[in-house]
C-alpha atoms as a PDB file:
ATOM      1  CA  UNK A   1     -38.051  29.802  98.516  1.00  0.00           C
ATOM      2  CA  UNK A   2     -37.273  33.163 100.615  1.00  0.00           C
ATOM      3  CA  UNK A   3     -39.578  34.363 103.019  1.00  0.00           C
ATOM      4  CA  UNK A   4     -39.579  37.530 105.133  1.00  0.00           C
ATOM      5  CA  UNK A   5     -41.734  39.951 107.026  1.00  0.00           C
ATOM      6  CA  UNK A   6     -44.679  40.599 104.695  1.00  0.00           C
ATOM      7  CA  UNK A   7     -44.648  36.993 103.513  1.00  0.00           C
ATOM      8  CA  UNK A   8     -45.634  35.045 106.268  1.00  0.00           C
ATOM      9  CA  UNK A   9     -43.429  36.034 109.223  1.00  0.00           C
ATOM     10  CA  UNK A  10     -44.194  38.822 111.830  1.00  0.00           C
ATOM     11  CA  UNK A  11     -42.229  41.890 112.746  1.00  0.00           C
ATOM     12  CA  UNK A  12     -41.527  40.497 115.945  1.00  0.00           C
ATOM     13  CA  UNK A  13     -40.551  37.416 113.736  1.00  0.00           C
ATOM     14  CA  UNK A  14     -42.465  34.599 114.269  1.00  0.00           C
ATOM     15  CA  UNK A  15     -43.825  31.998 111.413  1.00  0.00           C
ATOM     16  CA  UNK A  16     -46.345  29.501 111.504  1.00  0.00           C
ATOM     17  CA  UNK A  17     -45.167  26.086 109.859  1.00  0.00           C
ATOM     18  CA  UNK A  18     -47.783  24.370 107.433  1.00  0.00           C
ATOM     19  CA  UNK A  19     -45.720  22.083 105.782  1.00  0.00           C
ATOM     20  CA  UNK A  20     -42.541  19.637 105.911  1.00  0.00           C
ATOM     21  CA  UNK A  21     -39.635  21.040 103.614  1.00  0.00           C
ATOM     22  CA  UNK A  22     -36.419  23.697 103.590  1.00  0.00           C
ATOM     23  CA  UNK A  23     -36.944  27.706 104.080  1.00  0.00           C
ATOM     24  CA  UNK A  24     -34.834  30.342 103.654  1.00  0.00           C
ATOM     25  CA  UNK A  25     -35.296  33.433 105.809  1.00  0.00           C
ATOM     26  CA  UNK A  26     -33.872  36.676 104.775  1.00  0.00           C
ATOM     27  CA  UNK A  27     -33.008  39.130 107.654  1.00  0.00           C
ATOM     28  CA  UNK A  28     -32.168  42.517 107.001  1.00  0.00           C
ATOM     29  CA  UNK A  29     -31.405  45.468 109.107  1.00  0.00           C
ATOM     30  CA  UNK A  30     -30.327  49.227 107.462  1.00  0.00           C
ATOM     31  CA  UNK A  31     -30.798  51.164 104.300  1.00  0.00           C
ATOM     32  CA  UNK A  32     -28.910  52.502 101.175  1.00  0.00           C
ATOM     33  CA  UNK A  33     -25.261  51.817 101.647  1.00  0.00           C
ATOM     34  CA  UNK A  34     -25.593  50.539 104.861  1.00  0.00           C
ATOM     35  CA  UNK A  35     -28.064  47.468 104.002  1.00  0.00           C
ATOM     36  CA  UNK A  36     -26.456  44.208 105.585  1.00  0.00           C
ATOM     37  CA  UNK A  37     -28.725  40.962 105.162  1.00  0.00           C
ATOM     38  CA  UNK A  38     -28.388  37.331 106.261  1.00  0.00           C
ATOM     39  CA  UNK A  39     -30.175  34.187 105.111  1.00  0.00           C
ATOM     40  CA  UNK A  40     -30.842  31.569 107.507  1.00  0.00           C
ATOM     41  CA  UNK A  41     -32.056  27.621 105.832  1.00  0.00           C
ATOM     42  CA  UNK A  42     -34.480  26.060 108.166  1.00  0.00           C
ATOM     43  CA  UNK A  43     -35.226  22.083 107.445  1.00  0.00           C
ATOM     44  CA  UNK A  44     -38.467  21.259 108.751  1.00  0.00           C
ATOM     45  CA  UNK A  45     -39.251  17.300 108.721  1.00  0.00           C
ATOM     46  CA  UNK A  46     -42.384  15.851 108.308  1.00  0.00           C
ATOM     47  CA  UNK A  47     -43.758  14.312 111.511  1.00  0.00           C
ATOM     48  CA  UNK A  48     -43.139  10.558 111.724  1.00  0.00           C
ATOM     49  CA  UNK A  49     -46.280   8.046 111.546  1.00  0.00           C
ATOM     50  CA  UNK A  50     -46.854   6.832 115.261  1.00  0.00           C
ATOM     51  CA  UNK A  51     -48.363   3.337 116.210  1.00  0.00           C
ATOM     52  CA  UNK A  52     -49.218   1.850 119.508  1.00  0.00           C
ATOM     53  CA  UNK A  53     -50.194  -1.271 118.458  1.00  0.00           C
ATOM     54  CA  UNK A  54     -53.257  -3.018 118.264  1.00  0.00           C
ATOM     55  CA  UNK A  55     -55.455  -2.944 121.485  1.00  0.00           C
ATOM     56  CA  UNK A  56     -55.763  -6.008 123.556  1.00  0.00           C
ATOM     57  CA  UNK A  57     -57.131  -7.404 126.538  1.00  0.00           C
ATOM     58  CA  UNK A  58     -55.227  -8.915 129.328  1.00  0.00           C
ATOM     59  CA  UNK A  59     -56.804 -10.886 132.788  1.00  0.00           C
ATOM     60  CA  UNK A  60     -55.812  -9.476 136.077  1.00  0.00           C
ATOM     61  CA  UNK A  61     -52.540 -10.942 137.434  1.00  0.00           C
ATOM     62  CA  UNK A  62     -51.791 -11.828 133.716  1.00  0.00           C
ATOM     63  CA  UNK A  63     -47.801 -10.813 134.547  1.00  0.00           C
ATOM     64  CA  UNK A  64     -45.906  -8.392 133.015  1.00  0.00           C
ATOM     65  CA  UNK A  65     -47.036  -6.992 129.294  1.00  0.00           C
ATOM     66  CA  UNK A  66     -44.750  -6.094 126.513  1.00  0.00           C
ATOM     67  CA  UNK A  67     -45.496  -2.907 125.102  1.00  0.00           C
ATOM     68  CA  UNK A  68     -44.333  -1.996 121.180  1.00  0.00           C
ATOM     69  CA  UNK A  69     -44.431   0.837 119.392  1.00  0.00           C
ATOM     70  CA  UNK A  70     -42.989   2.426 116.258  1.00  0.00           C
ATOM     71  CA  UNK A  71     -40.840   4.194 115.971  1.00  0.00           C
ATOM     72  CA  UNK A  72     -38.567   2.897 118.834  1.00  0.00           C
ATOM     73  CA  UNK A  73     -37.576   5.468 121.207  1.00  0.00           C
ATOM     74  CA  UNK A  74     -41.019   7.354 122.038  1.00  0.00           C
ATOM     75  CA  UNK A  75     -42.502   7.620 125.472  1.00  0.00           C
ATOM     76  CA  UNK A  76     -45.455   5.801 127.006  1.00  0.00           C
ATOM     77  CA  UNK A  77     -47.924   7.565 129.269  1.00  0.00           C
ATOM     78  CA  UNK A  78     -51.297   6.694 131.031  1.00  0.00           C
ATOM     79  CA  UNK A  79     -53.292   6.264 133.817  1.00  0.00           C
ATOM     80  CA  UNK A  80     -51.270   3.630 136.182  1.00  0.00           C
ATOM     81  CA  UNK A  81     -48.612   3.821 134.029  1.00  0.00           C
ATOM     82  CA  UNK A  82     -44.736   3.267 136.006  1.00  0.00           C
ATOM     83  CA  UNK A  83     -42.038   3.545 134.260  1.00  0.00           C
ATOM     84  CA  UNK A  84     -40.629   0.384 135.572  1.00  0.00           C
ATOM     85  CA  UNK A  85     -43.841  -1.819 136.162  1.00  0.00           C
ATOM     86  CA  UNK A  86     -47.143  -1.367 134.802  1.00  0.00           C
END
């Protein structure tokens, strides 16, 4: 589907994403004769389903705690929270 200004993006062009799919954006600058467009296709993936795990309880000077979540390669944050040792 083609979108341009009128149809969901600004003059200034900005769009607000509302769902996961492929745009094409028509740019055009001129008139007449002198018309010259370009088309730009924009893949925009659905955001992946994020799990921390189930929550659990752990005694003080329990040791070190694995940590798993899906997918592999995200970032944990939190209060306490070192990079290295938690």
């Amino acid at each position: 589907m083609e979108y341009g200004v009128g149809m969901g993006i600004t003059p200034t062009g900005l769009y607000n994403l509302t769902a996961a799919g492929t745009y094409d954006f028509t740019y055009s600058f001129g008139s007449g004769n002198c018309l010259t467009t370009d088309v730009v296709s924009l893949t925009v993936n659905a955001l992946p389903v994020v799990d921390a795990g189930f929550d659990f309880d752990v005694c003080l000077e329990a040791g070190l705690q694995l940590l798993i979540g899906n997918p592999i390669g995200g970032t944990w944050t939190g209060v306490g929270y070192n990079q290295f040792i938690w």
